[in-house]
PDB file of N, CA and C in Angstrom:
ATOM      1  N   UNK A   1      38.377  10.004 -22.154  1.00  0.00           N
ATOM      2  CA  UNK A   1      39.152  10.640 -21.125  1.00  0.00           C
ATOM      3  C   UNK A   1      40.579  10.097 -21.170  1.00  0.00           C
ATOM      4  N   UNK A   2      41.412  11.002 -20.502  1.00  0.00           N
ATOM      5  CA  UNK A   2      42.955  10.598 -20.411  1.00  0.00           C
ATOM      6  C   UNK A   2      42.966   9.579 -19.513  1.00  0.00           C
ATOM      7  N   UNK A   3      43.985   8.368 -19.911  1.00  0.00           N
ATOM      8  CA  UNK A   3      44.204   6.826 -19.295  1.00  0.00           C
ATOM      9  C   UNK A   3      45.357   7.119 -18.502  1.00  0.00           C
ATOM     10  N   UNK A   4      45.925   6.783 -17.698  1.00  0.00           N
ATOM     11  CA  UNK A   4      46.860   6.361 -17.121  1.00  0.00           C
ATOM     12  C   UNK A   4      47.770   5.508 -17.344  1.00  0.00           C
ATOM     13  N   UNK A   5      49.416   5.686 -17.529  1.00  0.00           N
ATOM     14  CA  UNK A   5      50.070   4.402 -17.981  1.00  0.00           C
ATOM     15  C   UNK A   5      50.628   3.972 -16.903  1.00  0.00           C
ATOM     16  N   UNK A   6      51.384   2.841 -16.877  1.00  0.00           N
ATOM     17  CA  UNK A   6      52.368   2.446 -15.560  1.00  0.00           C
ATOM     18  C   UNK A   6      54.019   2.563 -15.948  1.00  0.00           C
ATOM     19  N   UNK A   7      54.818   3.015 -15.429  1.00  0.00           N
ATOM     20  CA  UNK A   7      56.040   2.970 -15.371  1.00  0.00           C
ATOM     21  C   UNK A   7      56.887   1.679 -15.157  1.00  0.00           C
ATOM     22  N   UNK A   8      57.732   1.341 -15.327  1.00  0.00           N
ATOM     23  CA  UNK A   8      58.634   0.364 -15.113  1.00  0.00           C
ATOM     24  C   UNK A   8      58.565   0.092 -13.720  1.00  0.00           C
ATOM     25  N   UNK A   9      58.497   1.679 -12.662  1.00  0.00           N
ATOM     26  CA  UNK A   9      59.217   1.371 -11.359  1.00  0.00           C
ATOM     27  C   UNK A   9      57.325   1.066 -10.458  1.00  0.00           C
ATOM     28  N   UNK A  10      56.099   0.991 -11.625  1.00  0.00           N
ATOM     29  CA  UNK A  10      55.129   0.568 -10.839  1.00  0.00           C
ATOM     30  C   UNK A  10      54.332   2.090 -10.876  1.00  0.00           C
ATOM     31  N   UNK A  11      54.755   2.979 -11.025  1.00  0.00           N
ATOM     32  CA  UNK A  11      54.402   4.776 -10.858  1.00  0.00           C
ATOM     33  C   UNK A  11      53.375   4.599 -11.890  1.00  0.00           C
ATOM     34  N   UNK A  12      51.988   5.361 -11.681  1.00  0.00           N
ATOM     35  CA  UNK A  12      51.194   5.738 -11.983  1.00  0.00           C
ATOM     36  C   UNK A  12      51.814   7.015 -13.434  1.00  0.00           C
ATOM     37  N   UNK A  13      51.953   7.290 -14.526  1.00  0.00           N
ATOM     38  CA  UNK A  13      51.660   7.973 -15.254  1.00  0.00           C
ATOM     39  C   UNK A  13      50.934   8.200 -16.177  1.00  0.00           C
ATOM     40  N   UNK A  14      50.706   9.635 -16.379  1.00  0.00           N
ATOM     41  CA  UNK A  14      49.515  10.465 -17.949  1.00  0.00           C
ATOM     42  C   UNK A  14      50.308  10.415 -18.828  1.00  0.00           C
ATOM     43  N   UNK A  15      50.266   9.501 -19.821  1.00  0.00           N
ATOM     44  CA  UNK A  15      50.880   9.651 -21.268  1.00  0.00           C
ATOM     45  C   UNK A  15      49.931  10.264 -21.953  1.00  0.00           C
ATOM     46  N   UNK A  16      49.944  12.095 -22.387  1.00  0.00           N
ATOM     47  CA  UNK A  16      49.325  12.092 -22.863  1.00  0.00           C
ATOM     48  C   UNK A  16      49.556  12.822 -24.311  1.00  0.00           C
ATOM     49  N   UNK A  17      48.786  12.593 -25.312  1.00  0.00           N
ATOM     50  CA  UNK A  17      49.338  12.488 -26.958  1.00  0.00           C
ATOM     51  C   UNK A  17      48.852  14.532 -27.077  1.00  0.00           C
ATOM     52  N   UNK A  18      49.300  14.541 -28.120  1.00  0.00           N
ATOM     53  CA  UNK A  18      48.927  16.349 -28.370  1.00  0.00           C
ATOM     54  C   UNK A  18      47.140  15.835 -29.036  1.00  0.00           C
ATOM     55  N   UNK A  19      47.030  14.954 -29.493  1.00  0.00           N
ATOM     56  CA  UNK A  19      45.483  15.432 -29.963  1.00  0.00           C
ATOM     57  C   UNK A  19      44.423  14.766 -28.991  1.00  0.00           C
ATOM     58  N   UNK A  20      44.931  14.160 -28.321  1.00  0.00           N
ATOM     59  CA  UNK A  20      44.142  13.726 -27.413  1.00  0.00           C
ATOM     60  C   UNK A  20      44.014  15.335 -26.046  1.00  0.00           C
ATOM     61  N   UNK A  21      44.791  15.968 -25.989  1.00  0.00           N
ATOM     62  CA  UNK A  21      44.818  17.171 -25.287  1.00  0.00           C
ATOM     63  C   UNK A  21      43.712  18.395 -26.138  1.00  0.00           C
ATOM     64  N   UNK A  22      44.007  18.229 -27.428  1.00  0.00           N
ATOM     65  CA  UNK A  22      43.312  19.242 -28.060  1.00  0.00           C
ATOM     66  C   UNK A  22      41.840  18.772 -28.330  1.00  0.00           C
ATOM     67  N   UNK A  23      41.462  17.384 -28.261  1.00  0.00           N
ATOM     68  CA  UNK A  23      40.392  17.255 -28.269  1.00  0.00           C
ATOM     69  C   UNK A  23      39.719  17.220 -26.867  1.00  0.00           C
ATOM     70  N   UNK A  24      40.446  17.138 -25.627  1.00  0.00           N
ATOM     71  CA  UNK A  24      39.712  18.086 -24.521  1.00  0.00           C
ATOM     72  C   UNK A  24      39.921  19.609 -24.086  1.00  0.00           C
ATOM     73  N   UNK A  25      40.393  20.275 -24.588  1.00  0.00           N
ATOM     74  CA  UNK A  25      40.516  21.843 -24.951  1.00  0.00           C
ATOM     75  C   UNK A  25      38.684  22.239 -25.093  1.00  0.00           C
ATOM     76  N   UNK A  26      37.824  22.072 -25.714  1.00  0.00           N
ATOM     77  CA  UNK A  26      36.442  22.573 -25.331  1.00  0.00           C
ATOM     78  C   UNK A  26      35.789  22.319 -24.374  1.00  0.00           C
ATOM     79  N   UNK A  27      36.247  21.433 -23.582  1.00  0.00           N
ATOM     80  CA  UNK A  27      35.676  21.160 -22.306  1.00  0.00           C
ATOM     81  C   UNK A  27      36.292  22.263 -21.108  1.00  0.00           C
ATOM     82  N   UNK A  28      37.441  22.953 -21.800  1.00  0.00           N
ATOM     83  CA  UNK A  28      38.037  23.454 -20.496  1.00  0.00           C
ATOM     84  C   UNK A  28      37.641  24.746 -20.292  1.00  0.00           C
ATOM     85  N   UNK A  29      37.285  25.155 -19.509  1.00  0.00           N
ATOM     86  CA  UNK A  29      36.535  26.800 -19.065  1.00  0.00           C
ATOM     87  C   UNK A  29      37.457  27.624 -19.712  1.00  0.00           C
ATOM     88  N   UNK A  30      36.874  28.872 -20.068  1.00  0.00           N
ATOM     89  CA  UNK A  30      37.499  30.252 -20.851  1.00  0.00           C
ATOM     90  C   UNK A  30      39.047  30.668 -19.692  1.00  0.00           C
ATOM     91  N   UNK A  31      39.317  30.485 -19.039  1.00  0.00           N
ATOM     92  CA  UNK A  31      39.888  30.692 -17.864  1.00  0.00           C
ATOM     93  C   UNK A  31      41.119  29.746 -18.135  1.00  0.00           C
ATOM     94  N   UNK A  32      40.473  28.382 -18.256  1.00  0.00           N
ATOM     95  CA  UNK A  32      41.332  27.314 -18.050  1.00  0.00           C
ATOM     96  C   UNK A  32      42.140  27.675 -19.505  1.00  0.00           C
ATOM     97  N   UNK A  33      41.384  27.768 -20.852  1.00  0.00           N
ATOM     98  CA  UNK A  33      42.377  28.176 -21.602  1.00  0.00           C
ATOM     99  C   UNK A  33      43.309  29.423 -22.027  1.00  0.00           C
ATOM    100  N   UNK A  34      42.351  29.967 -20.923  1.00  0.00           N
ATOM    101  CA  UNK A  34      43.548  31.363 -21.435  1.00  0.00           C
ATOM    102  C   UNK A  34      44.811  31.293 -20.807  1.00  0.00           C
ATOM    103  N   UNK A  35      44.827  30.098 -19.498  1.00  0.00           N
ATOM    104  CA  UNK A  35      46.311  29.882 -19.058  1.00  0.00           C
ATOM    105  C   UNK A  35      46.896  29.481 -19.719  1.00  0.00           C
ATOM    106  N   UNK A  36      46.123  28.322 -20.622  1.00  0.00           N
ATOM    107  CA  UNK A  36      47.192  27.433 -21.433  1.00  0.00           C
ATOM    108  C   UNK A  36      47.879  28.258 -22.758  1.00  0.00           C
ATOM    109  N   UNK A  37      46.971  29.134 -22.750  1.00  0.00           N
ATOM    110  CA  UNK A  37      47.298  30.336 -24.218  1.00  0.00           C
ATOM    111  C   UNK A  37      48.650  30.946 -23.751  1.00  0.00           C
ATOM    112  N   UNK A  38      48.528  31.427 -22.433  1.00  0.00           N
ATOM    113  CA  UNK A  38      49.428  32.172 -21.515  1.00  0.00           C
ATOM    114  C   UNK A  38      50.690  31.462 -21.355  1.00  0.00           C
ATOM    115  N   UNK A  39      50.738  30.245 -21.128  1.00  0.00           N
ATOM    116  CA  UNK A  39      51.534  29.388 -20.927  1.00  0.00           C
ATOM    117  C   UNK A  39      52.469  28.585 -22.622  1.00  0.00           C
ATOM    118  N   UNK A  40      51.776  28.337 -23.067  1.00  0.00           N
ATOM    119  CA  UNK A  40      51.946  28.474 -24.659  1.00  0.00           C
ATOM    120  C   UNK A  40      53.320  29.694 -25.411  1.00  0.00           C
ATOM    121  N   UNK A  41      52.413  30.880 -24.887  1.00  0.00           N
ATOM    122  CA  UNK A  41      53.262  32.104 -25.209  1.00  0.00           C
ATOM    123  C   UNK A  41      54.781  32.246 -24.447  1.00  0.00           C
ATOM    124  N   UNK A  42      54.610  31.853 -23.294  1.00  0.00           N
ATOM    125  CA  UNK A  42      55.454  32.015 -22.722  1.00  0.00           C
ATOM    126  C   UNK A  42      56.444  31.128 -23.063  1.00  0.00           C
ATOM    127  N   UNK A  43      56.146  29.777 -23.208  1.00  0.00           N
ATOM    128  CA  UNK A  43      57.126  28.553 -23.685  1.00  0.00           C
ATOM    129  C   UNK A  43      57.595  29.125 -25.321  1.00  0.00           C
ATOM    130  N   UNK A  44      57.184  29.359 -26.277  1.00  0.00           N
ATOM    131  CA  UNK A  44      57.370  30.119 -27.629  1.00  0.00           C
ATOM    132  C   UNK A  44      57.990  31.373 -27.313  1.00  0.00           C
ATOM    133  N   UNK A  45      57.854  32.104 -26.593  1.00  0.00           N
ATOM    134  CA  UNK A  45      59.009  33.437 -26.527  1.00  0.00           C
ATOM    135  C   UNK A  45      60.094  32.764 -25.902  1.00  0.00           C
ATOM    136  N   UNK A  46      60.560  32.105 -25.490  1.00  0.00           N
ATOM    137  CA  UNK A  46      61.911  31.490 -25.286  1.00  0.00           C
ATOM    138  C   UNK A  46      62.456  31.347 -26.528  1.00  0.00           C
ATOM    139  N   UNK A  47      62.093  31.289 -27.321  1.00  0.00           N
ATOM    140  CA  UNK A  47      62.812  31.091 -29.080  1.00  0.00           C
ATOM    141  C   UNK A  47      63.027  32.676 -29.060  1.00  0.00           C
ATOM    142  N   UNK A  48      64.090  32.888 -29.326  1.00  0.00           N
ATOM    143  CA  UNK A  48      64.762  34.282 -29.935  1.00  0.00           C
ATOM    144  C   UNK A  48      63.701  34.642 -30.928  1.00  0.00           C
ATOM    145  N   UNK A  49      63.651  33.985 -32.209  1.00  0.00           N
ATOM    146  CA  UNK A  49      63.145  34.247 -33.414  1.00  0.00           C
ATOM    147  C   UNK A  49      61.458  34.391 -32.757  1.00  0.00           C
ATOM    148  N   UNK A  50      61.225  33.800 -32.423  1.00  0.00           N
ATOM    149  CA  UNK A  50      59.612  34.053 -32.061  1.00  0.00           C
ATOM    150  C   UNK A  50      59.464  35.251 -31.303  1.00  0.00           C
ATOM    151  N   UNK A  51      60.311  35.493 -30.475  1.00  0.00           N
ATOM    152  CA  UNK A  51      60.204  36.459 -29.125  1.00  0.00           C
ATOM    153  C   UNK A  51      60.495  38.090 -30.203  1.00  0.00           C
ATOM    154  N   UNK A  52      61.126  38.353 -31.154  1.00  0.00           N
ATOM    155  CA  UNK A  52      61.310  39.197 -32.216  1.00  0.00           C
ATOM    156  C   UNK A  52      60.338  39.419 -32.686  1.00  0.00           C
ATOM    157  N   UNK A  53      59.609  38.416 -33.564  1.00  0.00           N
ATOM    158  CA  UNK A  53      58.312  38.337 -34.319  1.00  0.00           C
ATOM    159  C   UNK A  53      57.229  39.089 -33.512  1.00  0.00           C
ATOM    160  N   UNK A  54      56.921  38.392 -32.378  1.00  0.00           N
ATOM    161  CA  UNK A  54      56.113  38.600 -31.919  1.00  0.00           C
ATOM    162  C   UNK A  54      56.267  40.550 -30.932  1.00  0.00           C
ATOM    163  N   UNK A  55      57.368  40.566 -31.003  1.00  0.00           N
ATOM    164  CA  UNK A  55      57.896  41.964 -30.383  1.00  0.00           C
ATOM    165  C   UNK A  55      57.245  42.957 -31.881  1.00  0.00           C
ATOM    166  N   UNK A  56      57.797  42.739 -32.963  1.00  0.00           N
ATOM    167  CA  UNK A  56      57.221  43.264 -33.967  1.00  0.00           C
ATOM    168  C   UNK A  56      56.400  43.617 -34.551  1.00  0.00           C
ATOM    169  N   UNK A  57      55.330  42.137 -34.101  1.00  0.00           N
ATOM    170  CA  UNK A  57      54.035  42.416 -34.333  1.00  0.00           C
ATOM    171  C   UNK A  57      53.328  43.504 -33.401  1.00  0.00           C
ATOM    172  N   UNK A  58      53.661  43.434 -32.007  1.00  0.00           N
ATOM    173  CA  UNK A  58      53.257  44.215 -31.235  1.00  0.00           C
ATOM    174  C   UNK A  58      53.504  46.004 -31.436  1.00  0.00           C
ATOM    175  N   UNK A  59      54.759  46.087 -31.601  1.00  0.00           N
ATOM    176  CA  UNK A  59      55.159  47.162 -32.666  1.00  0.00           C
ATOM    177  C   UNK A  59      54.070  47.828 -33.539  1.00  0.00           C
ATOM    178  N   UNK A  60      53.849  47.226 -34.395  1.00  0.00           N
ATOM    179  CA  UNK A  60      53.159  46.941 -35.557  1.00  0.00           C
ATOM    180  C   UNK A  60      52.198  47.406 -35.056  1.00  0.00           C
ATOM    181  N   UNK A  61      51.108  47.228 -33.954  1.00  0.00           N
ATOM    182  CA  UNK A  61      50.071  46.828 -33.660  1.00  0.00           C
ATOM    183  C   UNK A  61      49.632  48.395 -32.619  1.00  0.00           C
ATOM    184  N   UNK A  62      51.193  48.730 -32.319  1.00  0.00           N
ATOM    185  CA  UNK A  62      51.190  49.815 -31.517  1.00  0.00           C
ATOM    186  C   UNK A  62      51.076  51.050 -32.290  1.00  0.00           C
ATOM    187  N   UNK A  63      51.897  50.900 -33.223  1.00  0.00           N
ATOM    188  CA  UNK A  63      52.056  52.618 -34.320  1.00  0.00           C
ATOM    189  C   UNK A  63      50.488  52.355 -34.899  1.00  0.00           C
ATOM    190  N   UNK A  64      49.529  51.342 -35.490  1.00  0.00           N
ATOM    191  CA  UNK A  64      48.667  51.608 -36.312  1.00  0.00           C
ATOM    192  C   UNK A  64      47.576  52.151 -35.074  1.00  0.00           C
ATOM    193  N   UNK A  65      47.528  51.709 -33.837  1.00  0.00           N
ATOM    194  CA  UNK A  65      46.685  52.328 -33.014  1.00  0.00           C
ATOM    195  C   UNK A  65      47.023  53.760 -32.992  1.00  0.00           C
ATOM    196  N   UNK A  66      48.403  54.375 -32.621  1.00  0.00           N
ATOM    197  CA  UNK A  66      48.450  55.417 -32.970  1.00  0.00           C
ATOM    198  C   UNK A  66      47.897  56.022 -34.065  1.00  0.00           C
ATOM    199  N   UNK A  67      48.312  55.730 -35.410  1.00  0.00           N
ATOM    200  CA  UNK A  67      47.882  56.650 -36.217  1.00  0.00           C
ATOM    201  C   UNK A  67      46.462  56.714 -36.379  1.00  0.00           C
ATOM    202  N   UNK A  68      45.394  55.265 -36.020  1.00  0.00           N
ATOM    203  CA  UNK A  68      43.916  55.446 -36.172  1.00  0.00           C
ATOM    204  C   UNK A  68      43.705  56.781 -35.447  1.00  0.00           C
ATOM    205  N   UNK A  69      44.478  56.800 -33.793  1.00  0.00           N
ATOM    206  CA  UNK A  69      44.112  57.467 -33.122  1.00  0.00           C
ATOM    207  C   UNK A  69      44.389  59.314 -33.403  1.00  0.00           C
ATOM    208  N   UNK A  70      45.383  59.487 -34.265  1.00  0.00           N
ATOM    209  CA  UNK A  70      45.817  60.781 -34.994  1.00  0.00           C
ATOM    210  C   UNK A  70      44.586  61.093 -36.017  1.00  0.00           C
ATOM    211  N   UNK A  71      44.095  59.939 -36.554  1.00  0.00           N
ATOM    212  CA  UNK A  71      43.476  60.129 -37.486  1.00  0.00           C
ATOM    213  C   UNK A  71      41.704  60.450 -37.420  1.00  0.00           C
ATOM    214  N   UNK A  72      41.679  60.231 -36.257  1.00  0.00           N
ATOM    215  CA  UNK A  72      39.833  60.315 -35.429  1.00  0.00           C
ATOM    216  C   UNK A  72      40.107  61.829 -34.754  1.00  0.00           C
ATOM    217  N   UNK A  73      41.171  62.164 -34.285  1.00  0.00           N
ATOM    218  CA  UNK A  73      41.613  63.537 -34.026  1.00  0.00           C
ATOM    219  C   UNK A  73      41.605  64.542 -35.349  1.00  0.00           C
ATOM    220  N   UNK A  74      42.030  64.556 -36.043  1.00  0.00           N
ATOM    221  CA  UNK A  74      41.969  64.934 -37.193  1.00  0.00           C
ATOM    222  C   UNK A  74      40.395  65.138 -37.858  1.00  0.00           C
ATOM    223  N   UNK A  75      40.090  63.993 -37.659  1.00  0.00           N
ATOM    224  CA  UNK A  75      38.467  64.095 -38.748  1.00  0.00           C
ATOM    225  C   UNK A  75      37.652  64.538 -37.796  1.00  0.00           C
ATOM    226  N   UNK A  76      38.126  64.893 -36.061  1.00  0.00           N
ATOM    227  CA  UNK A  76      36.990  65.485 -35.388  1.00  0.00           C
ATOM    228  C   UNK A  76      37.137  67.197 -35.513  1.00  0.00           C
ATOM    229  N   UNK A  77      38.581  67.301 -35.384  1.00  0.00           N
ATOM    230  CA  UNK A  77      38.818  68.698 -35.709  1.00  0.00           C
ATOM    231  C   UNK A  77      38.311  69.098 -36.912  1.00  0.00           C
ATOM    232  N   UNK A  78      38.279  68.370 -37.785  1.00  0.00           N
ATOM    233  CA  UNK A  78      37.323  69.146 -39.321  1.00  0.00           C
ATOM    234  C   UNK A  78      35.885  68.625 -39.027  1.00  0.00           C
ATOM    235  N   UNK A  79      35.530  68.152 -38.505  1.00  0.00           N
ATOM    236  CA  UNK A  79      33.859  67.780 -37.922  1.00  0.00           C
ATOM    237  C   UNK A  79      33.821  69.561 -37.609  1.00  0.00           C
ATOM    238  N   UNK A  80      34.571  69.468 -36.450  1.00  0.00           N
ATOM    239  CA  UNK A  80      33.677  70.482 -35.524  1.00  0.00           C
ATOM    240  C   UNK A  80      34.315  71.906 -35.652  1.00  0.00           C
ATOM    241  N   UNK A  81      35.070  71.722 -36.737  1.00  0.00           N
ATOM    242  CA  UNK A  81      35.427  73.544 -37.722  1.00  0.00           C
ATOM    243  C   UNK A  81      35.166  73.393 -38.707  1.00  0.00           C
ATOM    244  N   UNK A  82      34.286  72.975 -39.956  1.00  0.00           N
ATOM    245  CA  UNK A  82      33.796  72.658 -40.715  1.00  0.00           C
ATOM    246  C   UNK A  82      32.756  73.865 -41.324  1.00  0.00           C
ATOM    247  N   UNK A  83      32.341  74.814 -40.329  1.00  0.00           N
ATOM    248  CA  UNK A  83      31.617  75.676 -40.574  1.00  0.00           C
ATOM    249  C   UNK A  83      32.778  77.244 -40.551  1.00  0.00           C
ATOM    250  N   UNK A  84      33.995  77.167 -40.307  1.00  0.00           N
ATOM    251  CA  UNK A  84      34.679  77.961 -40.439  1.00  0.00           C
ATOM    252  C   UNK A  84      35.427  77.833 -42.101  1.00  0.00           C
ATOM    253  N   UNK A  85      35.220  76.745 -42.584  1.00  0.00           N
ATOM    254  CA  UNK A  85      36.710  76.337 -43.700  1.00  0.00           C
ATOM    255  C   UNK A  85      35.507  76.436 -44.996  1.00  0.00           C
ATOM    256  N   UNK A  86      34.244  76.913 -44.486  1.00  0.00           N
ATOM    257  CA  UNK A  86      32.995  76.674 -46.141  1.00  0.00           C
ATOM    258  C   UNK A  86      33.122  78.367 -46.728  1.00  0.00           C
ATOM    259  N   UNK A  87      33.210  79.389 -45.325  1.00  0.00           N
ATOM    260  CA  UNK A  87      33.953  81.084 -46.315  1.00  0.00           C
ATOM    261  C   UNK A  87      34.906  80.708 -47.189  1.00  0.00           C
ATOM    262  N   UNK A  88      35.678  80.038 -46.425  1.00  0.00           N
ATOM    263  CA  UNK A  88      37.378  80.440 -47.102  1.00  0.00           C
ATOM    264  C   UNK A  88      37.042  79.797 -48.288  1.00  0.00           C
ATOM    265  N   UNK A  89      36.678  78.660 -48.414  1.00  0.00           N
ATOM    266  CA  UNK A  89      36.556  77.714 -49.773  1.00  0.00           C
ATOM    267  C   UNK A  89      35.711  78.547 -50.733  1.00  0.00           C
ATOM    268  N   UNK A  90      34.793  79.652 -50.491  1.00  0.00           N
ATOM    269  CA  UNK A  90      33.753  79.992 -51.287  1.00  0.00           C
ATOM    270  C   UNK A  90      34.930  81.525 -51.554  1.00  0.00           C
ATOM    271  N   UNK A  91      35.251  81.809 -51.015  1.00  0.00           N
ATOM    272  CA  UNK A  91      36.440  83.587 -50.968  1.00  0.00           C
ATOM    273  C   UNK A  91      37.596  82.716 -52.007  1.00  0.00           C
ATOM    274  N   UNK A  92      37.940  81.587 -51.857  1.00  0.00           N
ATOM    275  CA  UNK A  92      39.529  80.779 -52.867  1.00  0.00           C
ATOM    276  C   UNK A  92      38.804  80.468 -54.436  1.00  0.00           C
ATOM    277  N   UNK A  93      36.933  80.747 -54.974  1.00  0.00           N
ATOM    278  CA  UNK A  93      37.071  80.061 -55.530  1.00  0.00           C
ATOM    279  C   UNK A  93      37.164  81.113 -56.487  1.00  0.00           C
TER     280      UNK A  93
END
């Protein structure tokens, strides 16, 4: 567990190290880390360059949902006219 240090002025402080934090990270409820995820993100989008990246990726992340979603439209419309397009193909050949 995390120790307590003392200050010069007598004050109680948590010195606490990054792996000593990450090795209590599984103890902390799904909840507890999704703040720290939350909180994480938020401290990292303060960087210009990250706050871009990550705008990009989202980007990114947005057009390919679109096009899956063009594309399940598409293969349902030939699903369910599929019995109209087997004349024409047999009349073209």
């Amino acid at each position: 567990m995390l120790s307590p240090d003392k200050s010069p002025t007598g004050a109680t402080i948590f010195g606490v190290s990054a792996s000593e934090i990450i090795k209590e990270l599984p103890n902390l409820s799904e909840a507890e880390r999704r703040t720290i995820r939350e909180e994480l993100l938020e401290i990292a989008n303060q960087d210009p360059d990250v706050a871009l990246c990550n705008q990009a990726a989202l980007d990114g992340v947005l057009t390919l949902d679109q096009m899956e979603s063009e594309d399940a439209r598409r293969q349902s419309l030939i699903a369910n006219h599929s019995d109209l397009l087997s004349p024409l193909a047999c009349r073209n050949s």
